[in-house]
C-alpha atoms as a PDB file:
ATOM      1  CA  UNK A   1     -19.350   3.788  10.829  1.00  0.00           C
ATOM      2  CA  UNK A   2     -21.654   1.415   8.836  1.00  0.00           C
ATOM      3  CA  UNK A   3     -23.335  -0.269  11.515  1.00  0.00           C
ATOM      4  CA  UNK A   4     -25.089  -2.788   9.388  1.00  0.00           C
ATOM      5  CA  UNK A   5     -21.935  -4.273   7.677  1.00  0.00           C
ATOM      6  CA  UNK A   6     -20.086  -4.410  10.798  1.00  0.00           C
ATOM      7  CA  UNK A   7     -22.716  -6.273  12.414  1.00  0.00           C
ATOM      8  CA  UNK A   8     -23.107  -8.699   9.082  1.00  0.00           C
ATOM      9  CA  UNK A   9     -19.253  -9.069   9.052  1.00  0.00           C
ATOM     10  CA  UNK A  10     -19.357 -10.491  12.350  1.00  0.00           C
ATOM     11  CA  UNK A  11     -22.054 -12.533  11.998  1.00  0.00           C
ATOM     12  CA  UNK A  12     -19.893 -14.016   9.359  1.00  0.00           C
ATOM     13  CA  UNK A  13     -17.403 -14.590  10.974  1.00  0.00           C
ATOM     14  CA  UNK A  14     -19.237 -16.222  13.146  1.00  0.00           C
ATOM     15  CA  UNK A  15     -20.675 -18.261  10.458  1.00  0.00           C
ATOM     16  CA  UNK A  16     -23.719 -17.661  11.751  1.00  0.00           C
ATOM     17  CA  UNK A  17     -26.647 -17.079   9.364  1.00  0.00           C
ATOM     18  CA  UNK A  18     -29.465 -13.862   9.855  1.00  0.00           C
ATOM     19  CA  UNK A  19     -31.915 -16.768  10.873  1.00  0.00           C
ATOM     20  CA  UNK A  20     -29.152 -18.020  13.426  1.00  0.00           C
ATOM     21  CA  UNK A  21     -28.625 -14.519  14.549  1.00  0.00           C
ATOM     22  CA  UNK A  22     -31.733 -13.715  14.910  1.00  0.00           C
ATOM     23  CA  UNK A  23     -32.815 -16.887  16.868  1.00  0.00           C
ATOM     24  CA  UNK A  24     -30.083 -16.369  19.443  1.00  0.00           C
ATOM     25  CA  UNK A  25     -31.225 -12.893  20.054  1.00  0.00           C
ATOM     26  CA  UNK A  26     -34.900 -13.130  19.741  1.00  0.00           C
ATOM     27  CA  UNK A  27     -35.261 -11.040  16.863  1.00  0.00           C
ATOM     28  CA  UNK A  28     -36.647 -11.730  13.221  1.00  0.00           C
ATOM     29  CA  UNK A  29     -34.461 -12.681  10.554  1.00  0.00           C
ATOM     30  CA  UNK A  30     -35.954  -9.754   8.538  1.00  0.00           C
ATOM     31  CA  UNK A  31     -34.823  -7.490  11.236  1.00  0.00           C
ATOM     32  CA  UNK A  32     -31.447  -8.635  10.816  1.00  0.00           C
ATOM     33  CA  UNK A  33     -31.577  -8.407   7.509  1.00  0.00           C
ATOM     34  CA  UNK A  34     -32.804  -4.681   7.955  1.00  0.00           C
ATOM     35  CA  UNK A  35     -30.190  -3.691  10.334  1.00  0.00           C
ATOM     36  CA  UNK A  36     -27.389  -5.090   7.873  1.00  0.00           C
ATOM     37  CA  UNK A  37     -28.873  -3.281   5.164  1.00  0.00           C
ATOM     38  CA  UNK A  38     -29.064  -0.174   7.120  1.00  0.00           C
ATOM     39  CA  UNK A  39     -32.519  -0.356   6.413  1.00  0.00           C
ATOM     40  CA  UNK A  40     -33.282   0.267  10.560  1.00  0.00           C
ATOM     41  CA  UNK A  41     -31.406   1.294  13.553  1.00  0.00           C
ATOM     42  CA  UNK A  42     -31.407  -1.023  16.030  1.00  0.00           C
ATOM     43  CA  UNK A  43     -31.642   0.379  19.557  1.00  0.00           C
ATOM     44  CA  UNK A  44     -28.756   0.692  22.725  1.00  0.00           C
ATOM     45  CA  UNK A  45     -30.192  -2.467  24.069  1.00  0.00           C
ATOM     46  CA  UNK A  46     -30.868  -4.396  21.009  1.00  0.00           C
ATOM     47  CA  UNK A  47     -27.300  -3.697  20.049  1.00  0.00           C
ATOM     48  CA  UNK A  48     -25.861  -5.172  22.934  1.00  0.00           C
ATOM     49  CA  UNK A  49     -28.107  -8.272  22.769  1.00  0.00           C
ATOM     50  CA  UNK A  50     -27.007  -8.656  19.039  1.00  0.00           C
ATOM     51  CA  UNK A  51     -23.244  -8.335  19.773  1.00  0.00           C
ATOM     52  CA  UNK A  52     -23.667 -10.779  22.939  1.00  0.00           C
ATOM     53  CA  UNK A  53     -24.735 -13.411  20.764  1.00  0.00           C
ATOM     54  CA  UNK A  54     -21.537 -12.478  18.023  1.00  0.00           C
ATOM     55  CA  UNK A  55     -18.827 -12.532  21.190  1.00  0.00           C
ATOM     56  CA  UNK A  56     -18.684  -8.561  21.627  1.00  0.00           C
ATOM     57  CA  UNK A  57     -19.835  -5.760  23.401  1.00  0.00           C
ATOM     58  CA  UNK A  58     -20.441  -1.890  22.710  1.00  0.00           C
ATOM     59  CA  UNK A  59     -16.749  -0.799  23.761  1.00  0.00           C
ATOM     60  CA  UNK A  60     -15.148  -3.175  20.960  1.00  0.00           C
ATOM     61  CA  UNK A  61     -17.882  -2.911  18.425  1.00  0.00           C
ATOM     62  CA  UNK A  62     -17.348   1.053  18.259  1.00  0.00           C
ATOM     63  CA  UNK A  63     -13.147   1.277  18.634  1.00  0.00           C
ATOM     64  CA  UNK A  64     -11.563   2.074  15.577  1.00  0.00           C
ATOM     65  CA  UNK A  65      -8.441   1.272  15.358  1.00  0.00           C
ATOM     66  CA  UNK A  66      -6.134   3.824  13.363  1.00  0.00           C
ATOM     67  CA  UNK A  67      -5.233   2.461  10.235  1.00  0.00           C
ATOM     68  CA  UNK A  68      -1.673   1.815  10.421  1.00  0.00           C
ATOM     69  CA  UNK A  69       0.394   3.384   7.782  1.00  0.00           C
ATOM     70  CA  UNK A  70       2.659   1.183   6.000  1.00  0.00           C
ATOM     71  CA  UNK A  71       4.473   2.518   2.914  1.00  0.00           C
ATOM     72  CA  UNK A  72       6.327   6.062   2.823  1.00  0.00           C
ATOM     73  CA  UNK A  73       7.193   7.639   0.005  1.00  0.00           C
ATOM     74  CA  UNK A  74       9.959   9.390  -0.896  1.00  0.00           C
ATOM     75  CA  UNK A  75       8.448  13.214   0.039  1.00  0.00           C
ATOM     76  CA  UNK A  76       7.909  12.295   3.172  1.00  0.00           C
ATOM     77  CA  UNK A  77      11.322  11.609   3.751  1.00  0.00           C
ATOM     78  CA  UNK A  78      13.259  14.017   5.840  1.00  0.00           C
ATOM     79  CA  UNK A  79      16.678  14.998   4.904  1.00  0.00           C
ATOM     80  CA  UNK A  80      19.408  16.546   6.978  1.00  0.00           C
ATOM     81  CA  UNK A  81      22.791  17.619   5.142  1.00  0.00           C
ATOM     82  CA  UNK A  82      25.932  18.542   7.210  1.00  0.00           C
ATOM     83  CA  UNK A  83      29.623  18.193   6.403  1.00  0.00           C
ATOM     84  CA  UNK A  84      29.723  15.589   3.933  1.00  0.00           C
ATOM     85  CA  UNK A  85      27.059  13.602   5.713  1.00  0.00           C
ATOM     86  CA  UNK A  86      23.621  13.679   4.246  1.00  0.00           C
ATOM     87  CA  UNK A  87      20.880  11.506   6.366  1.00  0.00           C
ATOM     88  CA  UNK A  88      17.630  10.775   5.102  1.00  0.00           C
ATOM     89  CA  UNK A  89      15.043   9.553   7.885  1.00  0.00           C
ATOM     90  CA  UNK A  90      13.143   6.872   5.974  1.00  0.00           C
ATOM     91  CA  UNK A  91       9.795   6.583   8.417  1.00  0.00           C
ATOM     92  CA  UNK A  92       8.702  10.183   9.702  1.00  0.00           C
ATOM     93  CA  UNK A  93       8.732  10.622  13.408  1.00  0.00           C
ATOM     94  CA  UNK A  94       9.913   7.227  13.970  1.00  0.00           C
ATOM     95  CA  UNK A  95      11.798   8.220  17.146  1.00  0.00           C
ATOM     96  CA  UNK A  96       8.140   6.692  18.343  1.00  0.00           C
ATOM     97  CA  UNK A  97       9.122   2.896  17.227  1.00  0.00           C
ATOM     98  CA  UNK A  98      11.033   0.473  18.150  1.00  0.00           C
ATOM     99  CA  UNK A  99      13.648   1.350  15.673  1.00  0.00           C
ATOM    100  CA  UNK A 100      14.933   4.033  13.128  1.00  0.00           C
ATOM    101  CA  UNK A 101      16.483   3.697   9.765  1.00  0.00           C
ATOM    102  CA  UNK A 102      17.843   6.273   8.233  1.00  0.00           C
ATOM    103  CA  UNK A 103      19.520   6.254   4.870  1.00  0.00           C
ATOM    104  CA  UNK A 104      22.908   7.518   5.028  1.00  0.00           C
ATOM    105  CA  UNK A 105      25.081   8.764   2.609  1.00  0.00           C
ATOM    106  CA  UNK A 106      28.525  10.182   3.188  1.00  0.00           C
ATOM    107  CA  UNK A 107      30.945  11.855   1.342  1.00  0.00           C
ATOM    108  CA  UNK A 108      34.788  10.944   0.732  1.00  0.00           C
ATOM    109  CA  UNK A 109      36.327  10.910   3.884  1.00  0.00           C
ATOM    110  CA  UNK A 110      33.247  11.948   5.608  1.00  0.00           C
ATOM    111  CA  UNK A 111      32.262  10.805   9.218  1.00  0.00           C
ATOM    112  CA  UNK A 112      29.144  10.914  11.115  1.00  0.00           C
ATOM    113  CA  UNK A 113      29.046  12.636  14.068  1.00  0.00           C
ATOM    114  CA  UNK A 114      30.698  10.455  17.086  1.00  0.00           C
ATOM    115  CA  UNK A 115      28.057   8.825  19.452  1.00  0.00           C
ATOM    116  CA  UNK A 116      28.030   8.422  23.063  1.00  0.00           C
ATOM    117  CA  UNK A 117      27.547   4.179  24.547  1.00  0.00           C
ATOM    118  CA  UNK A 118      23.597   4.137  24.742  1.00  0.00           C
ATOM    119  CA  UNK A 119      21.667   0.934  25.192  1.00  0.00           C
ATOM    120  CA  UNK A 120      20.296  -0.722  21.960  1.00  0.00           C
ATOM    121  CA  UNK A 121      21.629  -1.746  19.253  1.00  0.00           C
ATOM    122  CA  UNK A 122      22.501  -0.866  15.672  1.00  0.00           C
ATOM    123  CA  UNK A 123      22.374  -2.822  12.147  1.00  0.00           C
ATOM    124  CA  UNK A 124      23.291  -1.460   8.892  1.00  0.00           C
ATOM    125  CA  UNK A 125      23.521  -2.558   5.396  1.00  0.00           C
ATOM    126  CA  UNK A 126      25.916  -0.758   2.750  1.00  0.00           C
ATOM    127  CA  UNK A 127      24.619  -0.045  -0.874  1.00  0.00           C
ATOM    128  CA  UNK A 128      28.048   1.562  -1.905  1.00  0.00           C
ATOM    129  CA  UNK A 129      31.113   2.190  -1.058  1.00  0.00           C
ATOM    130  CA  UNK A 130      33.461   1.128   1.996  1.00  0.00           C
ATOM    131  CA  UNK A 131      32.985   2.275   5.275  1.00  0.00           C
ATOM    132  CA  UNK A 132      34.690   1.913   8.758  1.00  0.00           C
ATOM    133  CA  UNK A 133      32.348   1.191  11.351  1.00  0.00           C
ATOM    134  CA  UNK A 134      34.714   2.562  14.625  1.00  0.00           C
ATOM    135  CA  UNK A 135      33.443   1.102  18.009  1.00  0.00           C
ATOM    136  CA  UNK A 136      35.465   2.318  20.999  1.00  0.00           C
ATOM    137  CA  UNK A 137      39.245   1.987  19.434  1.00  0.00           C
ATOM    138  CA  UNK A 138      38.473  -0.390  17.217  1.00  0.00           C
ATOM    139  CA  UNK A 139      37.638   0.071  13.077  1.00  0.00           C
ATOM    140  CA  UNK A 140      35.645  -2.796  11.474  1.00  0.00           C
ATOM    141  CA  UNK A 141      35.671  -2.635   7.475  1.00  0.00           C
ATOM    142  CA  UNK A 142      32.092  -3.019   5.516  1.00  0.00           C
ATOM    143  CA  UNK A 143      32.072  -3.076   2.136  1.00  0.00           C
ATOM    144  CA  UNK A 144      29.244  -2.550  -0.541  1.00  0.00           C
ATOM    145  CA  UNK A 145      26.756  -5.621  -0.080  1.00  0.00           C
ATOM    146  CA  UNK A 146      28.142  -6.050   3.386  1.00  0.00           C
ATOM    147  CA  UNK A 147      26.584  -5.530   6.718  1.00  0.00           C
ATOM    148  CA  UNK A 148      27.283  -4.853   9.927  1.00  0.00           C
ATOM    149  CA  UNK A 149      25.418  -4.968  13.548  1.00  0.00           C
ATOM    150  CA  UNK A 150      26.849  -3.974  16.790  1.00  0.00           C
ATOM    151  CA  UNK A 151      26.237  -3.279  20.243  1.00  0.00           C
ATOM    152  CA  UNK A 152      25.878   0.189  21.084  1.00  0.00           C
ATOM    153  CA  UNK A 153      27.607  -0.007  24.694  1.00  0.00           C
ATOM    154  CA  UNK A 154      30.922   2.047  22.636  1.00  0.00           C
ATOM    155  CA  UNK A 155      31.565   4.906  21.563  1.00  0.00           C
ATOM    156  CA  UNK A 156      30.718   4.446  17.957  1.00  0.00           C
ATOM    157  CA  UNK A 157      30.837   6.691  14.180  1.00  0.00           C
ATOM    158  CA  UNK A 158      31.038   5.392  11.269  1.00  0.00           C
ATOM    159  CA  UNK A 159      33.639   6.910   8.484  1.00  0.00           C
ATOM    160  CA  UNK A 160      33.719   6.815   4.333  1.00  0.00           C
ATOM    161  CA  UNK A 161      37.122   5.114   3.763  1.00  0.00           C
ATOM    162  CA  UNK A 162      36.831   4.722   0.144  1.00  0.00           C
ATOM    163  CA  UNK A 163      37.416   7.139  -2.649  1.00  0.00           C
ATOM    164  CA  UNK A 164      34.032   7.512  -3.744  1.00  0.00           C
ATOM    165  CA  UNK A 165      30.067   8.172  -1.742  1.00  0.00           C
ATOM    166  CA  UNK A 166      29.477   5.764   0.381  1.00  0.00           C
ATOM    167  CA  UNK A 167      25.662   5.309   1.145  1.00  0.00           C
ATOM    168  CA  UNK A 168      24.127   2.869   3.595  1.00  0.00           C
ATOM    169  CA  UNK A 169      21.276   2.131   5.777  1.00  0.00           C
ATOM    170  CA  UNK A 170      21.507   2.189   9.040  1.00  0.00           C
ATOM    171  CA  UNK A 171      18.828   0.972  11.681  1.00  0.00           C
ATOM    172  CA  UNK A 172      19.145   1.868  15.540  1.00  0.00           C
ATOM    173  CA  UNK A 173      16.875   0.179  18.089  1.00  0.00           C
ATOM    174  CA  UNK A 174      15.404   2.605  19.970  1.00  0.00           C
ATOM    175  CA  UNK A 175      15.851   5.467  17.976  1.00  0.00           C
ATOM    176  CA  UNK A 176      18.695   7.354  18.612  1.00  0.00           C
ATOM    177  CA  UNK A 177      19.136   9.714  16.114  1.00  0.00           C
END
Protein backbone atom coordinates (compact mmCIF):
# COMPACT_ATOMS: atom_id res chain seq x y z
CA UNK A 1 0.00 0.00 0.00
CA UNK A 2 1.41 3.51 -0.80
CA UNK A 3 0.84 5.17 2.33
CA UNK A 4 1.80 8.58 1.16
CA UNK A 5 -0.72 8.83 -1.78
CA UNK A 6 -3.44 7.47 0.20
CA UNK A 7 -2.94 9.93 2.79
CA UNK A 8 -2.53 12.91 -0.06
CA UNK A 9 -5.70 11.52 -1.79
CA UNK A 10 -7.60 12.12 1.19
CA UNK A 11 -6.37 15.18 2.04
CA UNK A 12 -7.75 16.05 -1.30
CA UNK A 13 -10.60 15.11 -0.95
CA UNK A 14 -10.82 16.90 1.78
CA UNK A 15 -9.66 19.87 -0.02
CA UNK A 16 -7.50 20.43 2.50
CA UNK A 17 -4.00 21.73 1.65
CA UNK A 18 -0.42 20.08 3.38
CA UNK A 19 -0.33 23.49 5.34
CA UNK A 20 -4.10 22.82 6.39
CA UNK A 21 -3.22 19.30 7.21
CA UNK A 22 -0.55 19.91 8.92
CA UNK A 23 -2.03 22.75 11.11
CA UNK A 24 -4.91 20.55 12.22
CA UNK A 25 -2.55 17.90 13.32
CA UNK A 26 0.32 19.81 14.66
CA UNK A 27 2.75 18.75 12.26
CA UNK A 28 4.91 20.72 9.60
CA UNK A 29 3.78 21.13 6.23
CA UNK A 30 7.17 19.67 5.11
CA UNK A 31 6.35 16.63 7.06
CA UNK A 32 3.32 16.21 5.18
CA UNK A 33 4.82 16.76 2.27
CA UNK A 34 7.44 13.97 3.26
CA UNK A 35 4.96 11.45 4.25
CA UNK A 36 3.05 11.93 0.79
CA UNK A 37 6.15 11.58 -0.96
CA UNK A 38 7.06 8.55 0.91
CA UNK A 39 9.94 10.39 1.80
CA UNK A 40 9.22 9.33 5.87
CA UNK A 41 7.10 6.98 7.74
CA UNK A 42 5.00 8.48 9.93
CA UNK A 43 4.49 6.63 13.22
CA UNK A 44 1.16 4.42 14.79
CA UNK A 45 0.20 7.53 16.59
CA UNK A 46 0.98 10.15 14.12
CA UNK A 47 -1.08 8.15 11.69
CA UNK A 48 -4.05 8.19 13.63
CA UNK A 49 -3.76 11.93 14.43
CA UNK A 50 -3.35 12.55 10.60
CA UNK A 51 -6.41 10.44 9.60
CA UNK A 52 -8.52 12.10 12.59
CA UNK A 53 -8.13 15.32 11.08
CA UNK A 54 -9.10 13.65 7.22
CA UNK A 55 -12.47 11.83 8.86
CA UNK A 56 -10.80 8.22 9.24
CA UNK A 57 -9.22 5.92 11.38
CA UNK A 58 -6.58 2.97 11.07
CA UNK A 59 -9.32 0.15 10.40
CA UNK A 60 -10.65 2.09 7.15
CA UNK A 61 -7.40 3.60 6.08
CA UNK A 62 -5.80 -0.05 5.75
CA UNK A 63 -9.11 -2.20 4.23
CA UNK A 64 -8.76 -2.96 0.80
CA UNK A 65 -11.50 -3.61 -0.79
CA UNK A 66 -11.26 -6.45 -3.56
CA UNK A 67 -11.41 -5.01 -6.79
CA UNK A 68 -14.58 -6.07 -8.20
CA UNK A 69 -14.38 -7.81 -11.46
CA UNK A 70 -16.53 -6.53 -14.09
CA UNK A 71 -16.09 -7.86 -17.64
CA UNK A 72 -15.75 -11.76 -18.50
CA UNK A 73 -14.56 -12.93 -21.39
CA UNK A 74 -15.50 -15.50 -23.40
CA UNK A 75 -12.81 -18.35 -21.84
CA UNK A 76 -14.06 -17.96 -18.81
CA UNK A 77 -17.28 -19.01 -19.80
CA UNK A 78 -18.42 -22.40 -18.75
CA UNK A 79 -20.24 -24.58 -21.09
CA UNK A 80 -22.41 -27.58 -20.42
CA UNK A 81 -23.80 -29.64 -23.55
CA UNK A 82 -26.60 -32.27 -23.07
CA UNK A 83 -29.33 -33.45 -25.43
CA UNK A 84 -29.72 -30.71 -27.72
CA UNK A 85 -29.32 -28.16 -24.97
CA UNK A 86 -26.03 -26.39 -24.77
CA UNK A 87 -25.79 -23.72 -21.68
CA UNK A 88 -23.13 -21.37 -21.39
CA UNK A 89 -22.80 -19.73 -17.76
CA UNK A 90 -21.89 -16.16 -18.67
CA UNK A 91 -20.38 -14.92 -15.00
CA UNK A 92 -18.26 -17.83 -13.32
CA UNK A 93 -19.52 -19.00 -10.01
CA UNK A 94 -22.32 -16.68 -10.07
CA UNK A 95 -24.54 -19.05 -8.04
CA UNK A 96 -22.91 -16.34 -5.37
CA UNK A 97 -25.11 -13.24 -6.85
CA UNK A 98 -28.14 -12.17 -6.89
CA UNK A 99 -28.78 -13.58 -10.26
CA UNK A 100 -27.47 -15.96 -13.08
CA UNK A 101 -27.53 -15.66 -16.78
CA UNK A 102 -26.73 -18.20 -18.73
CA UNK A 103 -26.73 -18.23 -22.48
CA UNK A 104 -28.81 -20.87 -23.82
CA UNK A 105 -28.95 -22.42 -26.94
CA UNK A 106 -31.16 -25.31 -27.92
CA UNK A 107 -31.50 -27.46 -30.63
CA UNK A 108 -34.70 -28.26 -32.88
CA UNK A 109 -37.15 -29.57 -30.74
CA UNK A 110 -34.91 -29.46 -27.82
CA UNK A 111 -36.11 -28.77 -24.16
CA UNK A 112 -34.37 -27.87 -21.08
CA UNK A 113 -34.60 -29.94 -18.36
CA UNK A 114 -38.14 -29.40 -16.41
CA UNK A 115 -37.81 -27.30 -13.14
CA UNK A 116 -39.39 -27.68 -9.90
CA UNK A 117 -41.68 -24.08 -8.40
CA UNK A 118 -38.70 -22.33 -6.49
CA UNK A 119 -38.95 -18.77 -5.27
CA UNK A 120 -37.43 -16.05 -7.58
CA UNK A 121 -37.92 -15.19 -10.61
CA UNK A 122 -36.77 -15.60 -14.20
CA UNK A 123 -36.25 -13.11 -17.33
CA UNK A 124 -35.03 -14.03 -20.64
CA UNK A 125 -34.38 -12.45 -23.89
CA UNK A 126 -34.33 -14.53 -27.30
CA UNK A 127 -31.56 -13.82 -29.97
CA UNK A 128 -33.04 -16.54 -32.39
CA UNK A 129 -35.44 -18.62 -32.97
CA UNK A 130 -38.99 -19.38 -31.28
CA UNK A 131 -39.33 -20.85 -28.12
CA UNK A 132 -42.19 -22.01 -25.75
CA UNK A 133 -41.74 -20.88 -22.40
CA UNK A 134 -44.18 -23.81 -20.49
CA UNK A 135 -45.23 -22.67 -16.91
CA UNK A 136 -47.37 -25.25 -15.11
CA UNK A 137 -49.87 -26.32 -18.19
CA UNK A 138 -49.57 -23.45 -19.86
CA UNK A 139 -47.08 -22.62 -23.20
CA UNK A 140 -46.31 -18.90 -23.79
CA UNK A 141 -44.69 -18.22 -27.39
CA UNK A 142 -41.33 -15.89 -27.57
CA UNK A 143 -40.02 -15.13 -30.60
CA UNK A 144 -36.52 -13.77 -31.74
CA UNK A 145 -36.27 -10.08 -30.27
CA UNK A 146 -38.91 -11.05 -27.78
CA UNK A 147 -38.74 -11.50 -24.09
CA UNK A 148 -40.21 -13.06 -21.51
CA UNK A 149 -40.22 -12.88 -17.44
CA UNK A 150 -42.12 -15.06 -15.15
CA UNK A 151 -42.64 -16.11 -11.78
CA UNK A 152 -40.99 -19.14 -10.82
CA UNK A 153 -43.84 -20.49 -8.35
CA UNK A 154 -44.61 -23.33 -11.64
CA UNK A 155 -43.29 -25.89 -12.85
CA UNK A 156 -41.45 -24.36 -15.71
CA UNK A 157 -38.96 -25.58 -19.13
CA UNK A 158 -38.62 -23.94 -21.84
CA UNK A 159 -38.81 -25.84 -25.47
CA UNK A 160 -37.30 -24.93 -29.23
CA UNK A 161 -40.57 -24.85 -31.27
CA UNK A 162 -39.12 -23.63 -34.39
CA UNK A 163 -37.30 -25.41 -37.12
CA UNK A 164 -34.05 -24.00 -36.61
CA UNK A 165 -31.42 -23.23 -33.05
CA UNK A 166 -32.98 -21.31 -30.92
CA UNK A 167 -30.53 -19.37 -28.55
CA UNK A 168 -31.49 -17.07 -25.71
CA UNK A 169 -30.48 -15.61 -22.50
CA UNK A 170 -31.90 -16.44 -19.67
CA UNK A 171 -31.45 -14.73 -16.13
CA UNK A 172 -32.76 -16.46 -12.80
CA UNK A 173 -32.81 -14.50 -9.53
CA UNK A 174 -31.21 -16.35 -7.17
CA UNK A 175 -29.37 -18.63 -9.12
CA UNK A 176 -30.91 -21.67 -9.78
CA UNK A 177 -29.12 -23.40 -12.19
Amino acid sequence: MDIGAKIKQMRNQKSLTQEELADRCELTKGYISQLENNLNSPSIATLTDILSALGSNLSEFFREDPEEKVVFSKEEFIEKDSDGVLQHWLIPNAQKNMMEPILVELSEGAETAGDIPHEGEEFGFVLEGKIAIVLGKKHHVCKKGEAFYYTASKPHSIINKGKNKAKFIWISTPPNF
